[in-house]
PDB file of N, CA and C in Angstrom:
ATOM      1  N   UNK A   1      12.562  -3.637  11.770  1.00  0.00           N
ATOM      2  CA  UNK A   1      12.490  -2.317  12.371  1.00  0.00           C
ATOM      3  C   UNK A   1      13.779  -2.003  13.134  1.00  0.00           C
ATOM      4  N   UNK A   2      14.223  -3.256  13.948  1.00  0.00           N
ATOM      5  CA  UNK A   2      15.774  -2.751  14.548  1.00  0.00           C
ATOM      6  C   UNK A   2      16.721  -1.953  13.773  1.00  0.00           C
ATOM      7  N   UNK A   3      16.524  -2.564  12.437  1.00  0.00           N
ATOM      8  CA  UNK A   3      17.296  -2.264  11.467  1.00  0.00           C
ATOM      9  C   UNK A   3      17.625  -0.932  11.169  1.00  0.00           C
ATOM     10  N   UNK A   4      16.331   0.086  11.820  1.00  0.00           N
ATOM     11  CA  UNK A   4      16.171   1.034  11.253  1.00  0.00           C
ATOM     12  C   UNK A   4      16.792   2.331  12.035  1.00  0.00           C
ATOM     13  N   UNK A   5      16.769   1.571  13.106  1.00  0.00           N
ATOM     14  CA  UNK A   5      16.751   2.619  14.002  1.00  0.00           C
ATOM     15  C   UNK A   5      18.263   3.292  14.680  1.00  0.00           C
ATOM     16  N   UNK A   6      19.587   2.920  13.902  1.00  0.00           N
ATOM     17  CA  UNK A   6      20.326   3.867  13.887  1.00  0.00           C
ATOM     18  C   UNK A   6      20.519   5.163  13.400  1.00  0.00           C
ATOM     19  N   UNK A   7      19.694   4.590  11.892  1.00  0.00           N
ATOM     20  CA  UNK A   7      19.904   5.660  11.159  1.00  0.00           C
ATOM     21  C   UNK A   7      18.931   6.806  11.103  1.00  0.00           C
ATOM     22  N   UNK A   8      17.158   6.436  11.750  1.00  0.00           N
ATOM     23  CA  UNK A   8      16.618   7.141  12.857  1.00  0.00           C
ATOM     24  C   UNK A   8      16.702   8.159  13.193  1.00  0.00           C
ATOM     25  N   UNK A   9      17.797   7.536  13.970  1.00  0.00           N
ATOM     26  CA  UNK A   9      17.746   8.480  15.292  1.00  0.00           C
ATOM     27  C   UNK A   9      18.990   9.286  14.863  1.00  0.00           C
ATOM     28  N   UNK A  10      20.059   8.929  13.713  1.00  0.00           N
ATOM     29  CA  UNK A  10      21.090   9.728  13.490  1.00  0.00           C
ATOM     30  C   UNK A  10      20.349  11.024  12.455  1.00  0.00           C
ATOM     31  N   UNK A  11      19.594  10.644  11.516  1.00  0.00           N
ATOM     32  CA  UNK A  11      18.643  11.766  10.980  1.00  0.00           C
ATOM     33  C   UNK A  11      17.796  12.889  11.971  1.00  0.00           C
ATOM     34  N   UNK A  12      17.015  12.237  12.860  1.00  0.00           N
ATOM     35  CA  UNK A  12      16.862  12.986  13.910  1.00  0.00           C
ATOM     36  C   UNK A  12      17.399  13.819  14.589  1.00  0.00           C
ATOM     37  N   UNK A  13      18.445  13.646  15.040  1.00  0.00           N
ATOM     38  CA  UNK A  13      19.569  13.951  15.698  1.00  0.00           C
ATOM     39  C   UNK A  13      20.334  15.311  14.753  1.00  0.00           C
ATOM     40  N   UNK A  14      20.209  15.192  13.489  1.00  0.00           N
ATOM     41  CA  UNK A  14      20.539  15.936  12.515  1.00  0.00           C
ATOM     42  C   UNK A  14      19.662  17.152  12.230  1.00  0.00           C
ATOM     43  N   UNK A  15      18.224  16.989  12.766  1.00  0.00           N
ATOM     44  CA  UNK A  15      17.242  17.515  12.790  1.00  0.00           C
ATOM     45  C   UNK A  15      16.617  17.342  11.440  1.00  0.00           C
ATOM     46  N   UNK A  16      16.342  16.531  10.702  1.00  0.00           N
ATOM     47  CA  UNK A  16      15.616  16.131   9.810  1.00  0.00           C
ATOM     48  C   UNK A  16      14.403  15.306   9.675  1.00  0.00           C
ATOM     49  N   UNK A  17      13.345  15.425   9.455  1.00  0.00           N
ATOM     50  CA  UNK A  17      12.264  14.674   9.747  1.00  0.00           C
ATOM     51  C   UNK A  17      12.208  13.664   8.468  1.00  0.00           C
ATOM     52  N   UNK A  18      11.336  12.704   9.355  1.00  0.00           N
ATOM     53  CA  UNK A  18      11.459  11.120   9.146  1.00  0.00           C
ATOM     54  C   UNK A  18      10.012  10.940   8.735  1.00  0.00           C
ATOM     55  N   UNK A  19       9.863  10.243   8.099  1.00  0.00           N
ATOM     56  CA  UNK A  19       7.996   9.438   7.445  1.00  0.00           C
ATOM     57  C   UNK A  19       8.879   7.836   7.860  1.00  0.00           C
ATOM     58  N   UNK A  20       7.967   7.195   9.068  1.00  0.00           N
ATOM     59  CA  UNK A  20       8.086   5.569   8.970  1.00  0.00           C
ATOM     60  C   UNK A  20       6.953   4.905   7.899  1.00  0.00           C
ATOM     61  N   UNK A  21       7.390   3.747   6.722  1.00  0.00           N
ATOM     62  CA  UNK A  21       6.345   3.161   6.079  1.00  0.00           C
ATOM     63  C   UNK A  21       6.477   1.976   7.123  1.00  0.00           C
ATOM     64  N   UNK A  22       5.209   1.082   7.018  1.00  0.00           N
ATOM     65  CA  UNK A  22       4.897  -0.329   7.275  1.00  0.00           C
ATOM     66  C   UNK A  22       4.564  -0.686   6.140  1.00  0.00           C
ATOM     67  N   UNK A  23       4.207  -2.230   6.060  1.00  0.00           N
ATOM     68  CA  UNK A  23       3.409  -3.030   5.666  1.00  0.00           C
ATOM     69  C   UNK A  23       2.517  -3.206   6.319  1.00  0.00           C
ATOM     70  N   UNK A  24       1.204  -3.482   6.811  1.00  0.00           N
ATOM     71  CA  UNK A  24       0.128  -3.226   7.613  1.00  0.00           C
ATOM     72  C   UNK A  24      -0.829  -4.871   7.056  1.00  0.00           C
ATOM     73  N   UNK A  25      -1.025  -4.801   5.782  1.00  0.00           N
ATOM     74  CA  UNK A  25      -1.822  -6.188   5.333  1.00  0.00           C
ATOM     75  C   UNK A  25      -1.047  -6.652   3.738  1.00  0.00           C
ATOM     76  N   UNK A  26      -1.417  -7.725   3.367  1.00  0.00           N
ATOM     77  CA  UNK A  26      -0.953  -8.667   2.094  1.00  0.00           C
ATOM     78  C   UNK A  26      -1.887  -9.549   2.029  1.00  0.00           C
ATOM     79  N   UNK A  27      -2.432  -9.324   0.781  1.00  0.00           N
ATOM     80  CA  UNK A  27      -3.339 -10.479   0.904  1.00  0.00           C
ATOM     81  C   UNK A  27      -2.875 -10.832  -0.595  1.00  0.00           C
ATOM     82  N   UNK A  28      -2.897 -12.113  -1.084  1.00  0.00           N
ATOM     83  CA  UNK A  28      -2.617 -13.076  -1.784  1.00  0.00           C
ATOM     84  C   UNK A  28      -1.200 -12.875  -2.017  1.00  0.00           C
ATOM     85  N   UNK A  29      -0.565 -12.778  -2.713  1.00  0.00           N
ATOM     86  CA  UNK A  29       1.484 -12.999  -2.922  1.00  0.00           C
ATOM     87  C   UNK A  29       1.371 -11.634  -2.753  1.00  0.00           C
ATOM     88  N   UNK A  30       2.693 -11.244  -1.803  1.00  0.00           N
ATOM     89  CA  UNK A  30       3.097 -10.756  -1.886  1.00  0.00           C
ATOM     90  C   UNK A  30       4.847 -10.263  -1.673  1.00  0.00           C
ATOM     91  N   UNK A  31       5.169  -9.036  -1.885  1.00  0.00           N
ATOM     92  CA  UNK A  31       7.191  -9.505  -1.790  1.00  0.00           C
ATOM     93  C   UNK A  31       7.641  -9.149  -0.102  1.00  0.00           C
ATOM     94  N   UNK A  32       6.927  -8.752   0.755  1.00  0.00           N
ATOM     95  CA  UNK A  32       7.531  -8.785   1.887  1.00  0.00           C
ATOM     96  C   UNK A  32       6.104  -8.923   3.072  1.00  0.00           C
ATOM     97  N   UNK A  33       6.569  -9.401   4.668  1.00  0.00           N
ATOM     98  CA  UNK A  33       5.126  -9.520   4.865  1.00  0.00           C
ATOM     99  C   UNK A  33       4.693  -8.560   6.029  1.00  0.00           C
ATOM    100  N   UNK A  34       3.897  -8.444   6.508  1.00  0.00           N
ATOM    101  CA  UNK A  34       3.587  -7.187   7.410  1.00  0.00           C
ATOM    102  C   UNK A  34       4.486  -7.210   8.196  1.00  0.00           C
ATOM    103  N   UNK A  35       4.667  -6.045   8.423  1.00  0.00           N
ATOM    104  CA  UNK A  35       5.454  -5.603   9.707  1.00  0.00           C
ATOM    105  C   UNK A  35       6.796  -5.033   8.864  1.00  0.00           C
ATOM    106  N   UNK A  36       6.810  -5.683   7.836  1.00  0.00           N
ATOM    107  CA  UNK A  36       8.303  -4.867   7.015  1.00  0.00           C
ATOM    108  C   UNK A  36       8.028  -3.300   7.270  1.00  0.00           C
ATOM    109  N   UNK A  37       9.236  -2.745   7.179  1.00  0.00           N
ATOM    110  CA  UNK A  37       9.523  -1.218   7.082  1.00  0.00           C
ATOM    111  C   UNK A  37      10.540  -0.534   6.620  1.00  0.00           C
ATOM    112  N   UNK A  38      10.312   0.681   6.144  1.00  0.00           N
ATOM    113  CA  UNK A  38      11.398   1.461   5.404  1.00  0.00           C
ATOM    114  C   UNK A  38      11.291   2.888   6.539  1.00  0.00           C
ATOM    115  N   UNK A  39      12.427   3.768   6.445  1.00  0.00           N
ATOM    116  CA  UNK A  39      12.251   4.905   6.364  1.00  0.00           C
ATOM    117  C   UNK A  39      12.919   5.705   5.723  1.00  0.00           C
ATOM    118  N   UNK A  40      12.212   6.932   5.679  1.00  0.00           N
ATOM    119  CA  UNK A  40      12.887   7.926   4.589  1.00  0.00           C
ATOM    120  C   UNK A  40      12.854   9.540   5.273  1.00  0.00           C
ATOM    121  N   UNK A  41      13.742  10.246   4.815  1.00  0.00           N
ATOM    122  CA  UNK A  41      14.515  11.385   5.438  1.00  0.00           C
ATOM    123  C   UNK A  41      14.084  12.377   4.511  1.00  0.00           C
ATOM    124  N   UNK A  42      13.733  13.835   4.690  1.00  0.00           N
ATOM    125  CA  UNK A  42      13.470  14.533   3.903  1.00  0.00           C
ATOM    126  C   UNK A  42      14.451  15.052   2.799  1.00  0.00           C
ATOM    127  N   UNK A  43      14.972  14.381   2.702  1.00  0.00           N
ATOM    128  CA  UNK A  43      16.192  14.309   1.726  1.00  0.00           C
ATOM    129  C   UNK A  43      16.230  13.045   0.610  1.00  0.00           C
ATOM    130  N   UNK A  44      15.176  12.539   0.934  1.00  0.00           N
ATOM    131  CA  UNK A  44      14.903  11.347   0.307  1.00  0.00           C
ATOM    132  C   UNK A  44      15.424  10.129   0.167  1.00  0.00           C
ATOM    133  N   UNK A  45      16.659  10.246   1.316  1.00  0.00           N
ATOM    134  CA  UNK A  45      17.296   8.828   1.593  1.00  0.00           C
ATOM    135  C   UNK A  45      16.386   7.738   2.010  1.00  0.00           C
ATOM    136  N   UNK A  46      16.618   6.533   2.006  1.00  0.00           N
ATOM    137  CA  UNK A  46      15.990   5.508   2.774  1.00  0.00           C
ATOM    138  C   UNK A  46      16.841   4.357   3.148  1.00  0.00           C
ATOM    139  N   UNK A  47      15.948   4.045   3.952  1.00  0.00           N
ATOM    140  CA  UNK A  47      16.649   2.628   4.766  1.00  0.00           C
ATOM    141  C   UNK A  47      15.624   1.441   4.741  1.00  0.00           C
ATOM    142  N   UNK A  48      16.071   0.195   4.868  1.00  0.00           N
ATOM    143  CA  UNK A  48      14.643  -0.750   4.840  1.00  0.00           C
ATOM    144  C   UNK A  48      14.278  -0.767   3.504  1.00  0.00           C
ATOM    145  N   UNK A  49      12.809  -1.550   3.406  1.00  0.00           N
ATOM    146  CA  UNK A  49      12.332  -2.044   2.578  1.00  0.00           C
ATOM    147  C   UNK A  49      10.827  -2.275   2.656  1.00  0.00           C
ATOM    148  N   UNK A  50       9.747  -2.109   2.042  1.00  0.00           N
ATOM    149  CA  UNK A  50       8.635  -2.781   2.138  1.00  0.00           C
ATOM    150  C   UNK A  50       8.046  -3.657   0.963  1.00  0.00           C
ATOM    151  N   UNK A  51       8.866  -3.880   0.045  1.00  0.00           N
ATOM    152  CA  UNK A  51       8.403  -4.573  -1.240  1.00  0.00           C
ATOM    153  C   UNK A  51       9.763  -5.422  -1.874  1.00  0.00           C
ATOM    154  N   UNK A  52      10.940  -5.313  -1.634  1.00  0.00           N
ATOM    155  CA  UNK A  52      11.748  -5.706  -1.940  1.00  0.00           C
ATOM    156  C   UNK A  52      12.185  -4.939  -3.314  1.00  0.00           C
ATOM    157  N   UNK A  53      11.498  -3.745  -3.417  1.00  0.00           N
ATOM    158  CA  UNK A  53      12.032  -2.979  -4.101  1.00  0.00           C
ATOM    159  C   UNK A  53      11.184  -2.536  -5.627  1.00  0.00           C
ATOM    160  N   UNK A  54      10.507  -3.074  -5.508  1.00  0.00           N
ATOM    161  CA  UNK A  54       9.027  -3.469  -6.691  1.00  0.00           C
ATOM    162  C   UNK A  54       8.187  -2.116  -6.488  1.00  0.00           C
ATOM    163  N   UNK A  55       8.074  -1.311  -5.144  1.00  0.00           N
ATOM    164  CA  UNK A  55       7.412  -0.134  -5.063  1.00  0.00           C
ATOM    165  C   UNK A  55       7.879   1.215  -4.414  1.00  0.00           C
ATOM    166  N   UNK A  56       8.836   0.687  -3.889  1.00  0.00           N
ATOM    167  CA  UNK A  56      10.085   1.865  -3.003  1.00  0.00           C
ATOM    168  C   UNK A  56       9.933   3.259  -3.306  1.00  0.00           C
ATOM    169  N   UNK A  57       9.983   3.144  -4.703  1.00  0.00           N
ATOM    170  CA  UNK A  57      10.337   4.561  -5.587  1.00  0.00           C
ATOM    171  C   UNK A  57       8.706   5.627  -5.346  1.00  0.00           C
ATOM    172  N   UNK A  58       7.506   4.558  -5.295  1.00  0.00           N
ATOM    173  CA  UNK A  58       6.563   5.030  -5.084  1.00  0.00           C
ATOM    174  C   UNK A  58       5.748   5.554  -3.593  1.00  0.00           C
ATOM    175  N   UNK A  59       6.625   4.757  -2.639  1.00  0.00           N
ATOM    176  CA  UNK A  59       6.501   4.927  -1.348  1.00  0.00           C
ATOM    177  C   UNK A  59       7.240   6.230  -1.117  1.00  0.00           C
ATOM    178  N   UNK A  60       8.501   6.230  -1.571  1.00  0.00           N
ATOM    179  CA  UNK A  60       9.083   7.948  -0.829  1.00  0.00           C
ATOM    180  C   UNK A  60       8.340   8.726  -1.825  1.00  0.00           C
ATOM    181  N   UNK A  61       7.634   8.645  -2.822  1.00  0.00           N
ATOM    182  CA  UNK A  61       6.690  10.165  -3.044  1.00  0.00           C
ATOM    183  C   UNK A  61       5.964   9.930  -2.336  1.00  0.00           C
ATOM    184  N   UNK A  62       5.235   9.198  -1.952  1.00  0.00           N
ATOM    185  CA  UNK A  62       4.004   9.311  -0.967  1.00  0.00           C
ATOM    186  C   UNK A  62       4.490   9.788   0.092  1.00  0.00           C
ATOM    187  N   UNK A  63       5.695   9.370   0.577  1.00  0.00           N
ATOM    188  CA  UNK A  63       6.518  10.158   1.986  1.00  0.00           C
ATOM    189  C   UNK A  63       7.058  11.005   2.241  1.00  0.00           C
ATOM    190  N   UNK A  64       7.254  11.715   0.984  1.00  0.00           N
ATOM    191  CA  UNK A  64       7.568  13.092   1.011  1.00  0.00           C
ATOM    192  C   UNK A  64       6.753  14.283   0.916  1.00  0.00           C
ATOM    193  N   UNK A  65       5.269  13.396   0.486  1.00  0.00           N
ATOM    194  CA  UNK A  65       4.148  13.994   0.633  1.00  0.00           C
ATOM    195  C   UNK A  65       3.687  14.105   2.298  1.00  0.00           C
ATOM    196  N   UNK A  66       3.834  13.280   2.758  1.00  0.00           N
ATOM    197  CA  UNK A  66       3.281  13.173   4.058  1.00  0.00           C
ATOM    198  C   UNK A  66       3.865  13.719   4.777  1.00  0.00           C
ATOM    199  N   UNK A  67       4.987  13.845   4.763  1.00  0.00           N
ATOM    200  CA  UNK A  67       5.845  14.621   5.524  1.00  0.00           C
ATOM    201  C   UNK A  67       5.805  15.847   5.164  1.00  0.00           C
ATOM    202  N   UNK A  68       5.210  16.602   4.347  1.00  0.00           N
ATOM    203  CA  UNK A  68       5.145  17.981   3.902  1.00  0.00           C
ATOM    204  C   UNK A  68       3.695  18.316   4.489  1.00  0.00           C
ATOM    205  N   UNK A  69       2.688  17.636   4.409  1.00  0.00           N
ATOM    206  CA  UNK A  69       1.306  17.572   5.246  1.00  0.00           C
ATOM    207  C   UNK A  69       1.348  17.690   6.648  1.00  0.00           C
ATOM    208  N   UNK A  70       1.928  16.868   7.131  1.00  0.00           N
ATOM    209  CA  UNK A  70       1.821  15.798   8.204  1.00  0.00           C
ATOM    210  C   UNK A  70       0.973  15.232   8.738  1.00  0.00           C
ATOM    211  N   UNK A  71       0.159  14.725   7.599  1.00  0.00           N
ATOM    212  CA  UNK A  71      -0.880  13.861   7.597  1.00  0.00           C
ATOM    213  C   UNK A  71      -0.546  12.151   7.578  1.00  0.00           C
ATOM    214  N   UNK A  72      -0.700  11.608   8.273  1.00  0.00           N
ATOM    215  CA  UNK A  72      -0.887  10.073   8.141  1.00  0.00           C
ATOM    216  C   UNK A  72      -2.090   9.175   6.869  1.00  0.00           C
ATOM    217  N   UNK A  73      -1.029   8.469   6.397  1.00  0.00           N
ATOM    218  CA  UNK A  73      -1.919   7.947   4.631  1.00  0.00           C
ATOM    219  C   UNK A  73      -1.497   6.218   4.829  1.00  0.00           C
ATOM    220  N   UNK A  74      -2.685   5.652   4.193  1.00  0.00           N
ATOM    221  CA  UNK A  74      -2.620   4.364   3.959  1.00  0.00           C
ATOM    222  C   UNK A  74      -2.869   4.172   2.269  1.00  0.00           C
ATOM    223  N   UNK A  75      -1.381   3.802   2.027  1.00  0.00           N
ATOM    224  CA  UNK A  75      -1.556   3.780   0.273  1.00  0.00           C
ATOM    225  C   UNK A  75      -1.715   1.789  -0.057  1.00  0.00           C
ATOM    226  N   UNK A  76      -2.337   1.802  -0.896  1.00  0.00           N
ATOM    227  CA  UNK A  76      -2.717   0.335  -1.573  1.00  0.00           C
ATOM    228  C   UNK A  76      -1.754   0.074  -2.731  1.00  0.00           C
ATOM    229  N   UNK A  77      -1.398  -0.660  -3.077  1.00  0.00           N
ATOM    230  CA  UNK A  77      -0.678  -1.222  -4.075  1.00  0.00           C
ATOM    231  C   UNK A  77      -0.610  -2.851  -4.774  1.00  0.00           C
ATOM    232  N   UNK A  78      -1.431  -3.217  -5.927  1.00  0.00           N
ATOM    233  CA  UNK A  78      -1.390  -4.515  -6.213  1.00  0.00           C
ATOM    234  C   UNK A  78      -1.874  -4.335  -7.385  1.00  0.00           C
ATOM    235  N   UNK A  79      -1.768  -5.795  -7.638  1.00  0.00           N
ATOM    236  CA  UNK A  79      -1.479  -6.117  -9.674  1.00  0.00           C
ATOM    237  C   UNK A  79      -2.278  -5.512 -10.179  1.00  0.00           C
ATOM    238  N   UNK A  80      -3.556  -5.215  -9.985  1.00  0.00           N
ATOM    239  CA  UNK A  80      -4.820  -4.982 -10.562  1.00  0.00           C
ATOM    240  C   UNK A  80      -4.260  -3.246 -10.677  1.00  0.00           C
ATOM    241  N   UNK A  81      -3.780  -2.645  -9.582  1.00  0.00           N
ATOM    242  CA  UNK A  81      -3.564  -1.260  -9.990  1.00  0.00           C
ATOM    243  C   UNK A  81      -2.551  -0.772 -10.471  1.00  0.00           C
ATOM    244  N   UNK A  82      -3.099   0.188 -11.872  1.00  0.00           N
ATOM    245  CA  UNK A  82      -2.233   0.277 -12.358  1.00  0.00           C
ATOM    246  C   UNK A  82      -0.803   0.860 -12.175  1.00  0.00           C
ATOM    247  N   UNK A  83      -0.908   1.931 -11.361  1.00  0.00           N
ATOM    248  CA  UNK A  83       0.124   2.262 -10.778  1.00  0.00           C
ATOM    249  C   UNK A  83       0.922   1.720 -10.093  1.00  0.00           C
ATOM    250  N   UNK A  84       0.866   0.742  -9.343  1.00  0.00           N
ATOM    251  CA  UNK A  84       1.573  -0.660  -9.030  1.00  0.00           C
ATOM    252  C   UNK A  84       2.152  -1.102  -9.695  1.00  0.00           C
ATOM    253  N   UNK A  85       1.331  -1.125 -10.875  1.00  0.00           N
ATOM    254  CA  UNK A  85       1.935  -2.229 -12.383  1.00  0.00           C
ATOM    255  C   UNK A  85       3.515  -1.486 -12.510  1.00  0.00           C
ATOM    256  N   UNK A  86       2.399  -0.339 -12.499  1.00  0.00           N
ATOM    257  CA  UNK A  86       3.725   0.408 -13.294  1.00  0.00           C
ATOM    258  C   UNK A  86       4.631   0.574 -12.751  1.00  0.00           C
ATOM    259  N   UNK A  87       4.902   0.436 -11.568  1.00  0.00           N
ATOM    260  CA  UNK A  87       6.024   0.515 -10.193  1.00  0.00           C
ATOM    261  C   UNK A  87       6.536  -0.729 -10.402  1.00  0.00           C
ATOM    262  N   UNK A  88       5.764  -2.161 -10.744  1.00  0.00           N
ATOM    263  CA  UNK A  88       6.699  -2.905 -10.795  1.00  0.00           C
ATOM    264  C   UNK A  88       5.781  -4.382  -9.962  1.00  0.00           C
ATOM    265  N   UNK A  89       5.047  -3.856  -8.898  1.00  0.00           N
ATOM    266  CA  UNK A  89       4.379  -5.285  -7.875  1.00  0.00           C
ATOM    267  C   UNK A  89       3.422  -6.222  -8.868  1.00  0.00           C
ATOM    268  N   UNK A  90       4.308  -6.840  -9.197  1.00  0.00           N
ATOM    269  CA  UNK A  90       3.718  -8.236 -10.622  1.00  0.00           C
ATOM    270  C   UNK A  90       3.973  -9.016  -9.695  1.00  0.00           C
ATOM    271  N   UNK A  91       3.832  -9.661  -8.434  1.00  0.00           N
ATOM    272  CA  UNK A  91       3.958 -10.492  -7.481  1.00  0.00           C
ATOM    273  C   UNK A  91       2.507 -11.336  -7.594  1.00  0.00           C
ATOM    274  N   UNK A  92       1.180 -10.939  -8.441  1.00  0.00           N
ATOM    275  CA  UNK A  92      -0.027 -10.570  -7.813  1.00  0.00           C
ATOM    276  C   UNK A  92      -0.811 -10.248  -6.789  1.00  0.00           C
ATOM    277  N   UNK A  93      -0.298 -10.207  -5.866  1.00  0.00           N
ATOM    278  CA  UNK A  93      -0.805  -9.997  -4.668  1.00  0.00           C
ATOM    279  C   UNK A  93      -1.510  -8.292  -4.385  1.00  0.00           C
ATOM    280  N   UNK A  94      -1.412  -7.701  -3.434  1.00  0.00           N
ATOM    281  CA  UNK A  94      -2.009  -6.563  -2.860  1.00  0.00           C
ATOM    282  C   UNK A  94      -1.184  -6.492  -1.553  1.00  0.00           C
ATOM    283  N   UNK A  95      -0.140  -4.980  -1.237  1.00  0.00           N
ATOM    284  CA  UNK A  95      -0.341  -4.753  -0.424  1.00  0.00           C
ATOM    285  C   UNK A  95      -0.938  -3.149   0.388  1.00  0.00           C
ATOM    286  N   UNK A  96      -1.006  -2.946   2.053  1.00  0.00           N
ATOM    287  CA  UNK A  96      -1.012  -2.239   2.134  1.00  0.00           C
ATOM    288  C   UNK A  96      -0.282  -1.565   2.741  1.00  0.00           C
ATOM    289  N   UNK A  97      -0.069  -0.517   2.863  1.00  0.00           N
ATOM    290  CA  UNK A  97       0.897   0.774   3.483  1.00  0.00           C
ATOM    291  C   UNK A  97       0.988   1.487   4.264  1.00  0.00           C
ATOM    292  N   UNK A  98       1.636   2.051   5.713  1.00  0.00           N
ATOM    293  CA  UNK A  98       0.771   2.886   6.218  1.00  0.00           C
ATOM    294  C   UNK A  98       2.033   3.829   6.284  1.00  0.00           C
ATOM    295  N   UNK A  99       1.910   4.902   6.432  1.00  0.00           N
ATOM    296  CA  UNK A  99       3.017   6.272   6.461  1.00  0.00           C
ATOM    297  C   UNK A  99       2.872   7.048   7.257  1.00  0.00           C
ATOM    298  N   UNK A 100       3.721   7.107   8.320  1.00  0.00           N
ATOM    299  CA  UNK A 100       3.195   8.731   9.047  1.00  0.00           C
ATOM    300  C   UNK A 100       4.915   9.278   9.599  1.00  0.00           C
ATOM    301  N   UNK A 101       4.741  10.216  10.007  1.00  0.00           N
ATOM    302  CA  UNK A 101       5.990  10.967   9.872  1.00  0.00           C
ATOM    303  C   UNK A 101       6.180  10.828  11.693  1.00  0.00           C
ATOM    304  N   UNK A 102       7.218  11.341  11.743  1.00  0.00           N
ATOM    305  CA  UNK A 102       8.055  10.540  13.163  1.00  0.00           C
ATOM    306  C   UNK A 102       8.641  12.461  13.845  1.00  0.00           C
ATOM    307  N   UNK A 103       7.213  12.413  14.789  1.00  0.00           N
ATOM    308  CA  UNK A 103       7.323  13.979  15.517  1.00  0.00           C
ATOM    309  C   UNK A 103       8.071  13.473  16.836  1.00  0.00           C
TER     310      UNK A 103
END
């Protein structure tokens, strides 16, 4: 999270709103472990990581969704689903996600 927070607060600062992801739970393998985080800019930049890159692409639509709501979402992602698959998390594991945008 330190990691994150230059670029934060320089988006902020820019006046652009921010969606923070977590990792929140992992249960059996997974590629990074709770507490990882990304964020993303309504511009669709990002910083961080929550998968090592296996679901990224699927996290900023969800965050660009949320940030257009500004609703807070907990998205799931693991082998069994397919949309996962298809993103890439063949780790087997499961994780989960949490997203909310940074007022």
């Amino acid at each position: 999270m330190k990691d994150l927070i230059d670029d934060i607060e320089r988006w902020r600062s820019n006046g652009q709103r921010v969606v923070l992801a977590r990792v929140v739970t992992v249960e059996g393998s997974g590629p990074r472990d709770p507490g990882a985080a990304m964020a993303i800019n309504e511009a669709g930049e990002v910083v961080g990581s929550v998968s090592g890159g296996c679901v990224e692409g699927a996290v900023v639509s969800e965050a660009l969704e949320v940030m257009e709501s500004g609703r807070p979402r907990l998205c799931t992602f693991g082998y069994s689903d397919d949309e996962a698959f298809a993103v890439g998390l063949t780790c087997g594991g499961t994780i989960r996600v949490f997203l909310d945008r940074l007022d």
